[in-house]
N, C-alpha and C. Protein backbone atom coordinates (compact mmCIF):
# COMPACT_ATOMS: atom_id res chain seq x y z
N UNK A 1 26.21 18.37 -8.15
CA UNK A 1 25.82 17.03 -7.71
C UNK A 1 24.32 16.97 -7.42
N UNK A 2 24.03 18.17 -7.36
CA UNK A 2 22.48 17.78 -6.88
C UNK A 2 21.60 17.83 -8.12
N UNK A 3 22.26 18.64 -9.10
CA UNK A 3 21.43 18.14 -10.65
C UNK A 3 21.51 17.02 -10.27
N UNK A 4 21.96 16.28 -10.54
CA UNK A 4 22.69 15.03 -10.91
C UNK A 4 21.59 13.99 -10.33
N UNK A 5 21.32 14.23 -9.15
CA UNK A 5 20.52 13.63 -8.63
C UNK A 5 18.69 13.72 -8.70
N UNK A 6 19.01 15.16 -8.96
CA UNK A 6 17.44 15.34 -9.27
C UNK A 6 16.87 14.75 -10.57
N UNK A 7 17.95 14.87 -11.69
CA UNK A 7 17.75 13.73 -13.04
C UNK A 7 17.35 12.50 -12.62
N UNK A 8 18.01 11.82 -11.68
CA UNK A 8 18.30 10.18 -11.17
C UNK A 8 16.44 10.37 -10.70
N UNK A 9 16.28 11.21 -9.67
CA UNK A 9 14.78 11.31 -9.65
C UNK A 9 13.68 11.35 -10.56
N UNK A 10 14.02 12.39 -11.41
CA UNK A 10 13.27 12.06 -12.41
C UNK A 10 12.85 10.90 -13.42
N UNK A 11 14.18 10.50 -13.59
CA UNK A 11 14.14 9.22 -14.49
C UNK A 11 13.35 8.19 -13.51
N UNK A 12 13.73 8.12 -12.34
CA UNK A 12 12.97 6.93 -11.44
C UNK A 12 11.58 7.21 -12.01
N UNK A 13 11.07 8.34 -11.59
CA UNK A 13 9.80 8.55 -11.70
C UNK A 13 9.02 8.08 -13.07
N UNK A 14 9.83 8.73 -14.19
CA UNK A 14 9.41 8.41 -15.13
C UNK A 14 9.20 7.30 -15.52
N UNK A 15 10.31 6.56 -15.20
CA UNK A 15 10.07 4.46 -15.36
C UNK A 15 9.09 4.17 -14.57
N UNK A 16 8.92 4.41 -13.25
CA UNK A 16 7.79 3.91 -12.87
C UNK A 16 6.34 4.54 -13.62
N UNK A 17 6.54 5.73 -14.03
CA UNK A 17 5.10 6.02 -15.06
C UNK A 17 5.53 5.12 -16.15
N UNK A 18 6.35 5.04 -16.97
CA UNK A 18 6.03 4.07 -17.94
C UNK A 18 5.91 2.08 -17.45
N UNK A 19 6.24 1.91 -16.72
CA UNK A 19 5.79 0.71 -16.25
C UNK A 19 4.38 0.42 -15.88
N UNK A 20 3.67 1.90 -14.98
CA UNK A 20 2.22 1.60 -14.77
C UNK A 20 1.35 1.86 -16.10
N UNK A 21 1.61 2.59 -17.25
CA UNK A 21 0.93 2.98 -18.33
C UNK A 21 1.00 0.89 -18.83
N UNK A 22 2.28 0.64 -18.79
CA UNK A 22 2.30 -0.67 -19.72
C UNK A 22 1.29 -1.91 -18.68
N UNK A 23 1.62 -1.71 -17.76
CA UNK A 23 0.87 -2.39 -17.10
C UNK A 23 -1.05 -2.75 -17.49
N UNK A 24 -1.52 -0.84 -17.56
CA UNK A 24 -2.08 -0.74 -17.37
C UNK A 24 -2.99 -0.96 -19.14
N UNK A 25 -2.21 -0.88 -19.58
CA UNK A 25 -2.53 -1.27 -21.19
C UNK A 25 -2.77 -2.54 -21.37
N UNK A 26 -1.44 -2.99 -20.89
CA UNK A 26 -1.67 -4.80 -21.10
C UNK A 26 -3.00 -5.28 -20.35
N UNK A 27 -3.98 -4.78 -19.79
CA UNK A 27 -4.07 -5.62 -18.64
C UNK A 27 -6.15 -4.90 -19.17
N UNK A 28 -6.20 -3.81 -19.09
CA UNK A 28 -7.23 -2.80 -19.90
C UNK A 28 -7.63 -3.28 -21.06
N UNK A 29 -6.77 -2.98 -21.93
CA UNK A 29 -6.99 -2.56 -23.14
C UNK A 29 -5.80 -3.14 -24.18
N UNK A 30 -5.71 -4.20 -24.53
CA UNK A 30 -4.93 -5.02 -25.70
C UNK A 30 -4.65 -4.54 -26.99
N UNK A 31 -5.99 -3.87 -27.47
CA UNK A 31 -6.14 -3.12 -29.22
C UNK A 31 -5.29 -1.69 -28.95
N UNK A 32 -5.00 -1.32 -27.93
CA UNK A 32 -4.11 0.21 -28.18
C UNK A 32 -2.71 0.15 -28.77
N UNK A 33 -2.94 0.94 -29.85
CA UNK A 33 -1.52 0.61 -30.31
C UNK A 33 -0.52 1.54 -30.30
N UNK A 34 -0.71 2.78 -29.82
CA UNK A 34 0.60 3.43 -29.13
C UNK A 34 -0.28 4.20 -27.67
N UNK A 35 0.09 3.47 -26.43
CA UNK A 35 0.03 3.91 -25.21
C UNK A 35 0.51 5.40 -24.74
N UNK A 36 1.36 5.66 -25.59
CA UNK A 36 2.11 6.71 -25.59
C UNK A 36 1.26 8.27 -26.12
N UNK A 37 -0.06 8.15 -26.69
CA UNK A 37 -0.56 9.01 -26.94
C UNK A 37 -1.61 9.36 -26.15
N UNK A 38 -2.48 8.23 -25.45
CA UNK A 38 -2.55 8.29 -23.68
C UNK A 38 -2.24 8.75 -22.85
N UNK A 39 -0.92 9.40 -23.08
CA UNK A 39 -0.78 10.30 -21.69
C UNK A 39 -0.89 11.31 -21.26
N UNK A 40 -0.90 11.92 -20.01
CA UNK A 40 -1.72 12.66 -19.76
C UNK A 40 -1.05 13.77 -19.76
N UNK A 41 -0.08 14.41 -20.56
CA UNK A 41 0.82 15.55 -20.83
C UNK A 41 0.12 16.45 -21.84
């Protein structure tokens, strides 16, 4: 159960990184056309 939950964490986390990347695209920078290569991994 505590996997279980630490996934549920992760995924939170991760949506909120992809919500601030989109945010932060839309709002920056309009001409990017995959945000996704932006990140900082």
């Amino acid at each position: 159960m505590s996997q279980l939950s630490q996934l549920q964490q992760d995924l939170i986390y991760l949506k909120q990184q992809l919500i601030e990347i989109e945010m932060s695209s839309q709002t920056t920078s309009q001409n990017v056309v995959n945000p996704v290569e932006t990140l900082p991994f």
